[in-house]
C-alpha atoms as a PDB file:
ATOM      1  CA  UNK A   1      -2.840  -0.880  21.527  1.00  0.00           C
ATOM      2  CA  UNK A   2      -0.038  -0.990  23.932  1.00  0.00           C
ATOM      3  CA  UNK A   3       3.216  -0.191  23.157  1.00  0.00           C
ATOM      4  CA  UNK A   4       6.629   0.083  24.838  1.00  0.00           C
ATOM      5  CA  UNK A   5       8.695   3.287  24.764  1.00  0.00           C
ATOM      6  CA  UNK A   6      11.097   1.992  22.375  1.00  0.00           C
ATOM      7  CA  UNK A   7       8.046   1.039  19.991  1.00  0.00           C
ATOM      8  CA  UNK A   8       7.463   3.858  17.379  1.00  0.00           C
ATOM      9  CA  UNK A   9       4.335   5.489  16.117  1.00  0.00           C
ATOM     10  CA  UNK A  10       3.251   7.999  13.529  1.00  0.00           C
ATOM     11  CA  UNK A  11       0.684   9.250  11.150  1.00  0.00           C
ATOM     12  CA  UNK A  12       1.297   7.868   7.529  1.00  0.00           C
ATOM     13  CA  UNK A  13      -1.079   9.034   4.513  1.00  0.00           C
ATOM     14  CA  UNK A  14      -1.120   7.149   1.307  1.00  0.00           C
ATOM     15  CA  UNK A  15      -2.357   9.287  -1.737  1.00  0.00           C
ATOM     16  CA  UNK A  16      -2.313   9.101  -5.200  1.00  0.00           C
ATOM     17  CA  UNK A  17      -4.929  10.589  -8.000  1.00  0.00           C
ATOM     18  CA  UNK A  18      -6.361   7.314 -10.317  1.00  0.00           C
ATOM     19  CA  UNK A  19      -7.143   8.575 -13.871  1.00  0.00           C
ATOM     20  CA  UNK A  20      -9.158   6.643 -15.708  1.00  0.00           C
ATOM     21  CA  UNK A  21     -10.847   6.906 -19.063  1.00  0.00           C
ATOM     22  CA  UNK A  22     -14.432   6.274 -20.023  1.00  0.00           C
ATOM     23  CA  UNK A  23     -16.287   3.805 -22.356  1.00  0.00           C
ATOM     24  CA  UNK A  24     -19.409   5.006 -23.714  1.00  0.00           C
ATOM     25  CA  UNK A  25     -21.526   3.551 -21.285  1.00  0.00           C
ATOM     26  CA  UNK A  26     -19.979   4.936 -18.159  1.00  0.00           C
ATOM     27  CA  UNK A  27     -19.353   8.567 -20.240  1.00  0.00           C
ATOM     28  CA  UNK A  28     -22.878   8.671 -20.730  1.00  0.00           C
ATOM     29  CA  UNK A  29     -23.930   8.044 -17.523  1.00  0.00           C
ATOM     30  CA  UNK A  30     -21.339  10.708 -15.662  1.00  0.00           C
ATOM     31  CA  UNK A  31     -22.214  13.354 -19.108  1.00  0.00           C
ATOM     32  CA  UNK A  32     -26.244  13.238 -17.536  1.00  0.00           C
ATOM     33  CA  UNK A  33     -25.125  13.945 -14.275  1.00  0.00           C
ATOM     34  CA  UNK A  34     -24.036  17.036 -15.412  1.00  0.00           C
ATOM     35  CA  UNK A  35     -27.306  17.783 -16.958  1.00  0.00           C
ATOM     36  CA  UNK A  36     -28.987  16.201 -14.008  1.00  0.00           C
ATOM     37  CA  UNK A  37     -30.257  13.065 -16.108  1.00  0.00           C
ATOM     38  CA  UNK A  38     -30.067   9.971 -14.277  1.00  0.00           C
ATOM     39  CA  UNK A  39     -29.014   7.214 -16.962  1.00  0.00           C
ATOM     40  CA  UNK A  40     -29.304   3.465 -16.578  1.00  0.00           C
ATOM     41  CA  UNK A  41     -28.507   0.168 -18.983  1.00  0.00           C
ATOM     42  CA  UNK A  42     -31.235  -1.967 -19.776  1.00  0.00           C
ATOM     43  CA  UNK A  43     -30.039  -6.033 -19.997  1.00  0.00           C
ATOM     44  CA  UNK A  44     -31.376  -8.892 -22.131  1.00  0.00           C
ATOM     45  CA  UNK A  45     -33.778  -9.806 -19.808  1.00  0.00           C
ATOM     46  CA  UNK A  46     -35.326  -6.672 -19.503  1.00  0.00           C
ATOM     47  CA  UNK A  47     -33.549  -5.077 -15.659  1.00  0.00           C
ATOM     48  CA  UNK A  48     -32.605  -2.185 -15.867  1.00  0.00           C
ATOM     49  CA  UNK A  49     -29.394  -1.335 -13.828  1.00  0.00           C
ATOM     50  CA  UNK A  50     -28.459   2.154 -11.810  1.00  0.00           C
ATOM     51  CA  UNK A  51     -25.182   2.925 -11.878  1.00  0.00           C
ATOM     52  CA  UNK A  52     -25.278   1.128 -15.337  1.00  0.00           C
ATOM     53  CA  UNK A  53     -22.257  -1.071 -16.456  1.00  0.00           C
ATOM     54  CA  UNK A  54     -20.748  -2.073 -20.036  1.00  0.00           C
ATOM     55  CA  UNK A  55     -21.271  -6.002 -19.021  1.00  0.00           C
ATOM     56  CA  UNK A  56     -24.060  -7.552 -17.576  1.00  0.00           C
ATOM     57  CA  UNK A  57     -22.454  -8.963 -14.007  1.00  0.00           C
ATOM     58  CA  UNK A  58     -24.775 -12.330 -15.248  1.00  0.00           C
ATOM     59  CA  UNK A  59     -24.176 -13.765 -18.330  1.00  0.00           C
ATOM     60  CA  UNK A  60     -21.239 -11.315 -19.290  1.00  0.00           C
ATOM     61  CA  UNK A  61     -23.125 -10.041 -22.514  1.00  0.00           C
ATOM     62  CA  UNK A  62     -22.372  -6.368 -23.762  1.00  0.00           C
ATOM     63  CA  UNK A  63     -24.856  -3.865 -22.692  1.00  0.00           C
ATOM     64  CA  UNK A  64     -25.904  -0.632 -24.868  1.00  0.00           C
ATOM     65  CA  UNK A  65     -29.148   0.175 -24.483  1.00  0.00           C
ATOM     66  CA  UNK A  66     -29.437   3.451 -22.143  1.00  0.00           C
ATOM     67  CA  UNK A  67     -32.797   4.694 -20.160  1.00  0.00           C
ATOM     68  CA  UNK A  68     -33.693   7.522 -17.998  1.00  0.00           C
ATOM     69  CA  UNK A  69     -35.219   6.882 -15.045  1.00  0.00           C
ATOM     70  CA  UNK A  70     -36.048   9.030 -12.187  1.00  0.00           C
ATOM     71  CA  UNK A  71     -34.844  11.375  -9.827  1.00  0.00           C
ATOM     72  CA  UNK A  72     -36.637  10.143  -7.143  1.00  0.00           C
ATOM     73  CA  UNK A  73     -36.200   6.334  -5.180  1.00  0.00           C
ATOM     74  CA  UNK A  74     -36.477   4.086  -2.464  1.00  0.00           C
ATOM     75  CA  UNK A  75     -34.260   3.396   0.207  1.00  0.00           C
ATOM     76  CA  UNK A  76     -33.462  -0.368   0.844  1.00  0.00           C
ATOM     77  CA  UNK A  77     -31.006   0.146   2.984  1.00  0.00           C
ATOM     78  CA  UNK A  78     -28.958   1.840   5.314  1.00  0.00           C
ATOM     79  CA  UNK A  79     -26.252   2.635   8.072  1.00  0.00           C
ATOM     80  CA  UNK A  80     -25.468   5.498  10.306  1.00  0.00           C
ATOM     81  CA  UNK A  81     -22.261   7.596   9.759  1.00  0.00           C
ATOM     82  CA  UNK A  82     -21.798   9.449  13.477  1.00  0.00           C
ATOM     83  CA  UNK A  83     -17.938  10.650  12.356  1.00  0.00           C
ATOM     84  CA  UNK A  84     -17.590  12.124   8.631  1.00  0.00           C
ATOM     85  CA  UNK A  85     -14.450  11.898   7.326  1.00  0.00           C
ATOM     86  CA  UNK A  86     -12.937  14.883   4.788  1.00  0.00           C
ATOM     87  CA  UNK A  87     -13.908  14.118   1.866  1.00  0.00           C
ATOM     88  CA  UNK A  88     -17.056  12.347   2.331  1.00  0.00           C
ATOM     89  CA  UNK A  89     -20.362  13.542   0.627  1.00  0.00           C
ATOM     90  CA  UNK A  90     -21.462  15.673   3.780  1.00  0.00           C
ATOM     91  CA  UNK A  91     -19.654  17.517   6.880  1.00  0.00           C
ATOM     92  CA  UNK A  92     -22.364  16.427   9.580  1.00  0.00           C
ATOM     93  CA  UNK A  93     -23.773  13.151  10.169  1.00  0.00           C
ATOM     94  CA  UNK A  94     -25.701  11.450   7.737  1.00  0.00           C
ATOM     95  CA  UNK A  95     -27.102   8.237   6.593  1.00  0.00           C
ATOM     96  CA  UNK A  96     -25.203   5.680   3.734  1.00  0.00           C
ATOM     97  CA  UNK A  97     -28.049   4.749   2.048  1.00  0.00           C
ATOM     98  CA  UNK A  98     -28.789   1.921  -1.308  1.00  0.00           C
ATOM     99  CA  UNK A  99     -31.429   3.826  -3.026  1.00  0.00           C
ATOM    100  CA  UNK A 100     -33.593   1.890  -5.995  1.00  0.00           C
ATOM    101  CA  UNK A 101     -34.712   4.676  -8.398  1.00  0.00           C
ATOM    102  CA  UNK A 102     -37.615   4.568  -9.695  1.00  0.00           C
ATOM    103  CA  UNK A 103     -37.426   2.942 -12.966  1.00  0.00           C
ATOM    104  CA  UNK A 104     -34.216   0.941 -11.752  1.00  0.00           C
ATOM    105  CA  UNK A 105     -34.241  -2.228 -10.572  1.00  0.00           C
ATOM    106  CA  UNK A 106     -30.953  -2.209  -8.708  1.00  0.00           C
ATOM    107  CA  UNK A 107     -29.756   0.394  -5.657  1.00  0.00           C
ATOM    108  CA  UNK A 108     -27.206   3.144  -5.989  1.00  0.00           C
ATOM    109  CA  UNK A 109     -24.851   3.579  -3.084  1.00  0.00           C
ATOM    110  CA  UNK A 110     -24.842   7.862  -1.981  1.00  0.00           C
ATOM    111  CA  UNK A 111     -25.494  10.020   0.964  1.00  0.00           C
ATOM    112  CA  UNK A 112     -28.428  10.315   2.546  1.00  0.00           C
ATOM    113  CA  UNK A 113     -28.844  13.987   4.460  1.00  0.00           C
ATOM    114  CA  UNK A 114     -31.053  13.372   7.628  1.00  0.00           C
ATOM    115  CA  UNK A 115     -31.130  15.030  10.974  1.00  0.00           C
ATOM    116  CA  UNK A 116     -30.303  11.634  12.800  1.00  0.00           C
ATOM    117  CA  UNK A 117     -30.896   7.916  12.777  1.00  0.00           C
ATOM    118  CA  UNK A 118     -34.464   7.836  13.805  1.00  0.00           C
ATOM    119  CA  UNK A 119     -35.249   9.933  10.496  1.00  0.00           C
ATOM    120  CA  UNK A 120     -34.419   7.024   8.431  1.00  0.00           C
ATOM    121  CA  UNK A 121     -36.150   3.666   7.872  1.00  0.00           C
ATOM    122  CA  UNK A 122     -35.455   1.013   5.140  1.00  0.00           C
ATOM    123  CA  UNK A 123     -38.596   2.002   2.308  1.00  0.00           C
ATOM    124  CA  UNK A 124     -38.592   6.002   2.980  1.00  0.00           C
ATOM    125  CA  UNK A 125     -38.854   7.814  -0.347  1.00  0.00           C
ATOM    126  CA  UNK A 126     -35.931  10.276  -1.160  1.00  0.00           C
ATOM    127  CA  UNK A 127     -34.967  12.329  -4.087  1.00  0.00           C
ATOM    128  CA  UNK A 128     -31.512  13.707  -5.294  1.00  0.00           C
ATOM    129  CA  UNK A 129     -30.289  16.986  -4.246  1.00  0.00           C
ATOM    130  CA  UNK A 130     -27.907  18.206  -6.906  1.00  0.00           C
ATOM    131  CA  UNK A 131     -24.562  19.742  -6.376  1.00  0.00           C
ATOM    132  CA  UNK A 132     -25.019  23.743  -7.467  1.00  0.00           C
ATOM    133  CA  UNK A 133     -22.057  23.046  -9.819  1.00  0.00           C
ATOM    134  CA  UNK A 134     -21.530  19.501 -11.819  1.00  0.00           C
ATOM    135  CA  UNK A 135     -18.702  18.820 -13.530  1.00  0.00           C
ATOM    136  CA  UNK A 136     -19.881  15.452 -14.741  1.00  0.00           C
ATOM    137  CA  UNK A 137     -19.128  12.865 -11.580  1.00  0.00           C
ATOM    138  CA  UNK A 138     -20.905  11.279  -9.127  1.00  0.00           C
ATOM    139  CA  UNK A 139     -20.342  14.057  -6.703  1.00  0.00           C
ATOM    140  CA  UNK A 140     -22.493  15.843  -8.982  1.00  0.00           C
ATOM    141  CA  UNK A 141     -25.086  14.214  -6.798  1.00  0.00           C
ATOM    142  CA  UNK A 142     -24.244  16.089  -3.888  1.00  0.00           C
ATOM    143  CA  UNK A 143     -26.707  13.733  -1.596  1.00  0.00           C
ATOM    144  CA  UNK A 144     -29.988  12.376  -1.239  1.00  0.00           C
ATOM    145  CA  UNK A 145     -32.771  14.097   0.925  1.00  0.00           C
ATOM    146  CA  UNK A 146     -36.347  12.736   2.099  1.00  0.00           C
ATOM    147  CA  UNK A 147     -38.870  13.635  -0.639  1.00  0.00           C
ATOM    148  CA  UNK A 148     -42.979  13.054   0.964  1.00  0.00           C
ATOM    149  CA  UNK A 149     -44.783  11.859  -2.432  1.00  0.00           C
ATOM    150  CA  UNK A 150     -47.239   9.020  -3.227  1.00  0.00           C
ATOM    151  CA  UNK A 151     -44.564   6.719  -4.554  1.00  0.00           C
ATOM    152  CA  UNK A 152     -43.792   6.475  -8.206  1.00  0.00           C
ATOM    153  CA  UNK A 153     -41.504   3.117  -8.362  1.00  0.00           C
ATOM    154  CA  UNK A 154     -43.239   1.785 -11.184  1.00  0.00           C
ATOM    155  CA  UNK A 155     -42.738   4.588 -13.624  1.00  0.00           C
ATOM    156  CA  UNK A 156     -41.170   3.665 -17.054  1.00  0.00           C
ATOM    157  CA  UNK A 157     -37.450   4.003 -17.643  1.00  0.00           C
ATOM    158  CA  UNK A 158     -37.648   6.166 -21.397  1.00  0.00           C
ATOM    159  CA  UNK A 159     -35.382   5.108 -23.754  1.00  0.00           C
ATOM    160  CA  UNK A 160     -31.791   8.155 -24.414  1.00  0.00           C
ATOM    161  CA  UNK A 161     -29.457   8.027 -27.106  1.00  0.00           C
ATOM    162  CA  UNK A 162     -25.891   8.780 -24.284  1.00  0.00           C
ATOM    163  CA  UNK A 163     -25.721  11.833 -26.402  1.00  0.00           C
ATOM    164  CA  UNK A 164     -24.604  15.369 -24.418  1.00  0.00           C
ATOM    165  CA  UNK A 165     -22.336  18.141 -25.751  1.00  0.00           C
ATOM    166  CA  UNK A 166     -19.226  18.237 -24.285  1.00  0.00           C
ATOM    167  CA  UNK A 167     -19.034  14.681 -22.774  1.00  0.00           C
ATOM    168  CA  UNK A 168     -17.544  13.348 -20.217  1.00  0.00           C
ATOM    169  CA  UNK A 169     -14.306  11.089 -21.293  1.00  0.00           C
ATOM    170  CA  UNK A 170     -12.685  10.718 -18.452  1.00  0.00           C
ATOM    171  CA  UNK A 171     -11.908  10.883 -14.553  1.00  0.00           C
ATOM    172  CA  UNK A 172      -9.544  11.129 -12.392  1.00  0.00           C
ATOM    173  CA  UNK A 173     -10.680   9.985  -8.464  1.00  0.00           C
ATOM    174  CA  UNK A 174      -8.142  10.958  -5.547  1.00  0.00           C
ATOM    175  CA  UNK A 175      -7.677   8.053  -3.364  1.00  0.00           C
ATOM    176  CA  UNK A 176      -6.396   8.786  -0.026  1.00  0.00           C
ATOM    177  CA  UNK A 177      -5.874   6.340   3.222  1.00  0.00           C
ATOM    178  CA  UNK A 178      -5.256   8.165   6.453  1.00  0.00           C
ATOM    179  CA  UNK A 179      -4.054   6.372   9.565  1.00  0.00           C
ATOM    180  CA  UNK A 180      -1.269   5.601  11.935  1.00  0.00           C
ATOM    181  CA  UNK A 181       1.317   3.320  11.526  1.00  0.00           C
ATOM    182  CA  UNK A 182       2.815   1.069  14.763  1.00  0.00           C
ATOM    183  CA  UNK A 183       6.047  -0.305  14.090  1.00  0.00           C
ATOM    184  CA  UNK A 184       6.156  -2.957  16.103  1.00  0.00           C
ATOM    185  CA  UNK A 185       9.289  -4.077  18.146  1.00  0.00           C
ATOM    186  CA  UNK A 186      11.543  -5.658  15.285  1.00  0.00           C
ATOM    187  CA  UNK A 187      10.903  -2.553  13.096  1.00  0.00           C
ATOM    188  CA  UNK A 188      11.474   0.117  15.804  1.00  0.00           C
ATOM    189  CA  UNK A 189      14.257  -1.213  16.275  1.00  0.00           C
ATOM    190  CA  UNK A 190      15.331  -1.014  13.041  1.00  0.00           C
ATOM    191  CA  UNK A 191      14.575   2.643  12.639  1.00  0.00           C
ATOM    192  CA  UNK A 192      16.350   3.568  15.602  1.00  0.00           C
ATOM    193  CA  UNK A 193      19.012   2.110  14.627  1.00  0.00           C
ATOM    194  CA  UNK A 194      18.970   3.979  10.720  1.00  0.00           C
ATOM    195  CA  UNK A 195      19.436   7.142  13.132  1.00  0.00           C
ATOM    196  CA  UNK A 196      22.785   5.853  13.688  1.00  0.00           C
ATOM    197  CA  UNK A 197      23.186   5.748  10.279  1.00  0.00           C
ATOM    198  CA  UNK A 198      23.402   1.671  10.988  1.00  0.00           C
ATOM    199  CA  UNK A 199      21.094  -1.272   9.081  1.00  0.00           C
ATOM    200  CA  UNK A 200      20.442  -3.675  11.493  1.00  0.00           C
ATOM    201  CA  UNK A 201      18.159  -6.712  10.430  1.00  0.00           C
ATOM    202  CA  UNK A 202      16.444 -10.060  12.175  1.00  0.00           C
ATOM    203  CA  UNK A 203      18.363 -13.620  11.706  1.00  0.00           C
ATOM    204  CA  UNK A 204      16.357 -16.565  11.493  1.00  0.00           C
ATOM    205  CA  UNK A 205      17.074 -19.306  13.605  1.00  0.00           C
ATOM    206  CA  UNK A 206      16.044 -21.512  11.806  1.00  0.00           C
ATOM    207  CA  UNK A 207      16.964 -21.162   8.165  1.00  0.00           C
ATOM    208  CA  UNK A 208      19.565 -18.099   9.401  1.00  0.00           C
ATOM    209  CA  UNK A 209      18.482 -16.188   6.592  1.00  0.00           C
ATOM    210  CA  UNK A 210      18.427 -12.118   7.788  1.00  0.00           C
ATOM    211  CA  UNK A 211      15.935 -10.447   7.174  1.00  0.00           C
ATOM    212  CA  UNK A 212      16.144  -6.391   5.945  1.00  0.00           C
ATOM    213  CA  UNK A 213      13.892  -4.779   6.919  1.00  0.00           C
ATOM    214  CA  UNK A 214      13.106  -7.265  10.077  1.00  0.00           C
ATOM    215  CA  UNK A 215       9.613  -8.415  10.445  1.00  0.00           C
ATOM    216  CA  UNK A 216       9.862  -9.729  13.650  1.00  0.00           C
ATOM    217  CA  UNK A 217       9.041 -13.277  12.066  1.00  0.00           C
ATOM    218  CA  UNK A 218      10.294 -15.753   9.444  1.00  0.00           C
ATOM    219  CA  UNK A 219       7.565 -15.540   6.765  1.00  0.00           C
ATOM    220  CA  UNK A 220       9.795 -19.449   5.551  1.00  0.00           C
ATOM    221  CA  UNK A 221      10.346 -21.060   8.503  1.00  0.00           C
ATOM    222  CA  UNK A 222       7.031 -19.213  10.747  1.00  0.00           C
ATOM    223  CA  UNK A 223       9.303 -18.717  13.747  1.00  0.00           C
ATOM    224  CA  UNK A 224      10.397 -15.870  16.001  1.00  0.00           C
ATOM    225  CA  UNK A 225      13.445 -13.455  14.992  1.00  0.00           C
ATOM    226  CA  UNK A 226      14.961 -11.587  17.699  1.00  0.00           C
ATOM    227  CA  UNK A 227      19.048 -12.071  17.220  1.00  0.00           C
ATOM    228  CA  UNK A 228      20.047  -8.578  15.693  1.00  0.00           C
ATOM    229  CA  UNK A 229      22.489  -8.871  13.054  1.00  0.00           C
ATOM    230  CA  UNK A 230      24.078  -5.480  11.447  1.00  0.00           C
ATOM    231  CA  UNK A 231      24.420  -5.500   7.722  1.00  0.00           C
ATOM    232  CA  UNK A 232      26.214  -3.092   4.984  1.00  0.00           C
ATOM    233  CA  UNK A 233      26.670  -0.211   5.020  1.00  0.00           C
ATOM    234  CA  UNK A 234      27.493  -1.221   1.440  1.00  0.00           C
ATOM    235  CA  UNK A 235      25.608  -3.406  -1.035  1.00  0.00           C
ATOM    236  CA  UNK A 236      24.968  -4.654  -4.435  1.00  0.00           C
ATOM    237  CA  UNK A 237      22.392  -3.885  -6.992  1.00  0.00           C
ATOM    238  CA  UNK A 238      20.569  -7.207  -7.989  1.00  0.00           C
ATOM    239  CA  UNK A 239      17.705  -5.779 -10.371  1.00  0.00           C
ATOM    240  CA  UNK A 240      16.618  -2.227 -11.175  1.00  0.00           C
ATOM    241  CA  UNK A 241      14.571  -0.246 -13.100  1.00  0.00           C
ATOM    242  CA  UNK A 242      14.410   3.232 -15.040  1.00  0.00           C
ATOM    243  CA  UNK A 243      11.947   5.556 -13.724  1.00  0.00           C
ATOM    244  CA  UNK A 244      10.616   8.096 -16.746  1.00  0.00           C
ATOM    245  CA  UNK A 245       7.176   9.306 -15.203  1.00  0.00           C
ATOM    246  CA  UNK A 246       7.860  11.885 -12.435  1.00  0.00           C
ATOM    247  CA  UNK A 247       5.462  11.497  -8.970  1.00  0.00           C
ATOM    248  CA  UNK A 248       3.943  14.296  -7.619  1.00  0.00           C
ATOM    249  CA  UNK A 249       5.542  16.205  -4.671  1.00  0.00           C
ATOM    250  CA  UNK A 250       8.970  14.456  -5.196  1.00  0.00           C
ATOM    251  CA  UNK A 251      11.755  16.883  -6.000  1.00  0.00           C
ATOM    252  CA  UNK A 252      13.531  14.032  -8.140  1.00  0.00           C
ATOM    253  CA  UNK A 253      14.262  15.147 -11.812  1.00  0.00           C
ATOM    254  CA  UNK A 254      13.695  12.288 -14.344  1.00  0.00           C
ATOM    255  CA  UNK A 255      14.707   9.766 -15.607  1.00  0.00           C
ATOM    256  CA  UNK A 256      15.863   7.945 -12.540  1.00  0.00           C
ATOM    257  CA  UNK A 257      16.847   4.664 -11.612  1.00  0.00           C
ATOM    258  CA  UNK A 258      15.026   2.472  -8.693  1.00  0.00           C
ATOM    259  CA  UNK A 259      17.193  -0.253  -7.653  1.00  0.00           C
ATOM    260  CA  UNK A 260      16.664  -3.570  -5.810  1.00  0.00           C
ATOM    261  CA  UNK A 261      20.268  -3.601  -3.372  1.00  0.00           C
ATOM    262  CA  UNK A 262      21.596  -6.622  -1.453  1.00  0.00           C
ATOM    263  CA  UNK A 263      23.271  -5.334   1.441  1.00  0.00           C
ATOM    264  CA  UNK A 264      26.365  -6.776   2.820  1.00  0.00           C
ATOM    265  CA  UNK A 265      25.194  -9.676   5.155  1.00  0.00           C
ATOM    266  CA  UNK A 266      21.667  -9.731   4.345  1.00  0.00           C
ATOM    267  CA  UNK A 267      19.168 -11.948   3.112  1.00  0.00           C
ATOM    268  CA  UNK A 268      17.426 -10.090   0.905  1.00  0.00           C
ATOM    269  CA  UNK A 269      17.224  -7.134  -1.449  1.00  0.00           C
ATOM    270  CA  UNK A 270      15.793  -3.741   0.059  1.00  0.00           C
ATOM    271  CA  UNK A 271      14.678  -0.856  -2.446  1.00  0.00           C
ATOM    272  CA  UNK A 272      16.620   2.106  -3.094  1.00  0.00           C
ATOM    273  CA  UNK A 273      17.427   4.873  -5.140  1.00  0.00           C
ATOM    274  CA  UNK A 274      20.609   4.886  -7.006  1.00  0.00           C
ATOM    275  CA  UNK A 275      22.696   8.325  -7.224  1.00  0.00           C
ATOM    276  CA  UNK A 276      25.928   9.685  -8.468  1.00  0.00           C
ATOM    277  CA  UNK A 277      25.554   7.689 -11.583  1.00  0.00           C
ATOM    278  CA  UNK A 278      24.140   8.647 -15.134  1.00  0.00           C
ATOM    279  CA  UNK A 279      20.779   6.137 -15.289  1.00  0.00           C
ATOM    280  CA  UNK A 280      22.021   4.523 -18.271  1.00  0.00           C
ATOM    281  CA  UNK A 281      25.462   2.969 -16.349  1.00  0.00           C
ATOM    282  CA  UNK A 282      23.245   1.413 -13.572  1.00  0.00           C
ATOM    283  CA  UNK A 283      23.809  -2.059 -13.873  1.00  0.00           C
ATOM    284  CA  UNK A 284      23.312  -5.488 -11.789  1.00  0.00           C
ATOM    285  CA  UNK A 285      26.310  -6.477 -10.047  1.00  0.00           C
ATOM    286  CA  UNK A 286      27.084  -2.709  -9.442  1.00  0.00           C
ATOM    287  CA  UNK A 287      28.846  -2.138  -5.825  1.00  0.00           C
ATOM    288  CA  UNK A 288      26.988   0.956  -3.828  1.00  0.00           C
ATOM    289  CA  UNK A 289      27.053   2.688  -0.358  1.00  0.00           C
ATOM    290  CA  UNK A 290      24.544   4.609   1.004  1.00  0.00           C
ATOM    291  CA  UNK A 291      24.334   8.730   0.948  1.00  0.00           C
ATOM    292  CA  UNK A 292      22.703   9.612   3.719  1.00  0.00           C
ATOM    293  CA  UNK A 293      19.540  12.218   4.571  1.00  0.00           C
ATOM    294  CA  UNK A 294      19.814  15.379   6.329  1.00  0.00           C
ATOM    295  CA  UNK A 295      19.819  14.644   9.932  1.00  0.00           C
ATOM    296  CA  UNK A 296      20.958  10.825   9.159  1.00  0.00           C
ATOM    297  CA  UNK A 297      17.394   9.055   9.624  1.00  0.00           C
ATOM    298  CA  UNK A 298      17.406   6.903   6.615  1.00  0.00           C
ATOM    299  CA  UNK A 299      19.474   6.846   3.275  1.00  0.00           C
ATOM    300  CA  UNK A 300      18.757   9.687   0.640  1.00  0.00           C
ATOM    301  CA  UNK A 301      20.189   7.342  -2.090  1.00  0.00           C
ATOM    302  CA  UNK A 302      22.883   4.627  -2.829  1.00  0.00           C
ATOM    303  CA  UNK A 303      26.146   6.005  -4.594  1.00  0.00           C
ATOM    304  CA  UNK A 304      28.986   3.707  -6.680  1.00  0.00           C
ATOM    305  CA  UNK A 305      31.583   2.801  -4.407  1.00  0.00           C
ATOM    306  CA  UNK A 306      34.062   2.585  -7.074  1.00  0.00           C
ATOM    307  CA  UNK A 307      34.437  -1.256  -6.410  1.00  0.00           C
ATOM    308  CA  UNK A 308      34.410  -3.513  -8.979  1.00  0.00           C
ATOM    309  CA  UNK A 309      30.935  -5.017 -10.081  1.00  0.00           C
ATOM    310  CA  UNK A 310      30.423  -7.795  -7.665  1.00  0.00           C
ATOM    311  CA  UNK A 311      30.017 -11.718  -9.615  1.00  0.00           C
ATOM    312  CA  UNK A 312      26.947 -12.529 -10.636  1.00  0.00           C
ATOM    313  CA  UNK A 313      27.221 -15.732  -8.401  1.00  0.00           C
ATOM    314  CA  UNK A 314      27.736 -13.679  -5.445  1.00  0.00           C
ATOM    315  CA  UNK A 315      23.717 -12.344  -5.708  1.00  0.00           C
ATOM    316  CA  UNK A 316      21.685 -14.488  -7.879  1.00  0.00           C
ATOM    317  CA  UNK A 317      20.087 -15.791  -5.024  1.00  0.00           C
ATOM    318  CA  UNK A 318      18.722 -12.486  -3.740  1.00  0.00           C
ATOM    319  CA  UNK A 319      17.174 -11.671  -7.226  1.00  0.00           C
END
């Protein structure tokens, strides 16, 4: 990518821990890991699937009937991973592989720890390597590794009852999405210009509506913006919301209010917090100004202005 010296760039991580609870097929399943018991779900017509699901992805119908089925499989496919990335199953490179195990009649998506490419082939037999400590989640699989035996894919799955002391009832999976984030012209410019401590946005010349933040584009009209048009600093709040949960690594006591404000000259409403204020006085209509950051590169919060509470006719197109 090319980019000018006015054009921006920077690293930008998005992170956020999903918790989820557990029905009792899916508890089951991550409860054997644990005990290094390999659990699948038989369906009316006799398949039995690995990893197993509450619902067969068919005809929908509820599934309850657990098996056991090996430790061992066969690999039905596979790519090459030259570049780990933190967090994945294994530090050096290794092999994504689908392995069928035996007793299963669908493929289970893990690591694969080889010593390069030419070590793996589609059909290869492979066992699981499990992690020295197991908490009950997939990791507890800590990879797959080549296993040299005769082949046993047509041993029986044997029927298990999902019981385990202790189980497994829920999870909570970090998400995380590394990678950096270019601008572009019409939004460099508009950070450059929040260093100021100005809001400048896009007008569209065809429908003239401005656009805050610009996106370099009308996503209406599908034509260039490039006349800069400075809007605010003040604004008015259009809708909001009360914020009662508080997010990790944000020094922000609740509850708080999150605010939808229409600038002064803009076309739309840009999200902001609203300061100064108790929550419960936040209302639409309510005039604000912006408080800015330490070192002025973008608005801490939005503040009353004392003003009175702008008509509702003056915004309810910017809802």
């Amino acid at each position: 990518m090319t980019t000018t010296p006015d054009t921006l760039r920077a690293p930008l991580v998005v992170e956020f821990p999903f918790t989820r609870s557990l029905g009792p097929v899916q508890a089951a399943f991550l409860s054997g890991l644990r005990e290094r018991t390999v659990l699948g779900v038989r369906t009316e017509d006799g398949r039995v699937l690995v990893p197993p699901v509450e619902y067969d992805p068919e005809t929908a119908a509820e599934l309850r009937e657990l098996v056991e089925v090996e430790a061992t499989g066969t690999v039905t496919t596979w790519a090459w991973n030259h570049e780990p990335r933190p967090g994945q199953p294994l530090g050096t490179p290794f092999a994504w592989v689908l392995v069928r195990l035996d007793g299963a009649d669908t493929a289970l998506l893990h690591a694969l720890d080889a010593p390069g490419p030419e070590a793996v082939r589609t059909g290869m037999r492979v066992r699981i390597r499990w992690a020295a400590e197991r908490t009950g989640a997939i990791t507890d699989i800590a990879c797959f590794e080549p296993h040299a035996d005769e082949g046993t894919a047509a041993a029986e799955p044997r029927p298990h009852d999902g019981r385990f002391d202790e189980p497994v009832t829920g999870i909570v999976a970090p998400a995380r999405l590394d990678y950096t984030y270019a601008p572009g012209r019409a939004q460099s410019a508009y950070l450059h210009a929040l260093g100021d401590r100005r809001t400048v946005g896009e007008r569209c010349p065809s429908c003239t509506k401005v656009y805050v933040p610009p996106r370099g584009a009308c996503p209406t009209c599908g034509v260039a913006t490039t006349e800069p048009v400075e809007v605010g600093p003040r604004g008015t709040v259009t809708t909001y919301c009360i914020v009662n949960i508080k997010a990790k690594n944000l020094d922000i006591e609740v509850p708080y209010v999150y605010a939808h404000i229409a600038l002064d000259g803009a076309g739309l409403a840009l999200h902001g917090r609203i300061g100064g204020i108790p929550y419960d006085q936040v209302r639409m209509g309510l005039r604000v100004e912006p408080v800015w950051s330490e070192g002025g590169r973008y608005p801490d919060h939005y503040r009353p202005t004392g003003e009175p509470d702008a008509d509702y006719d003056a915004y309810k197109e910017l809802l």
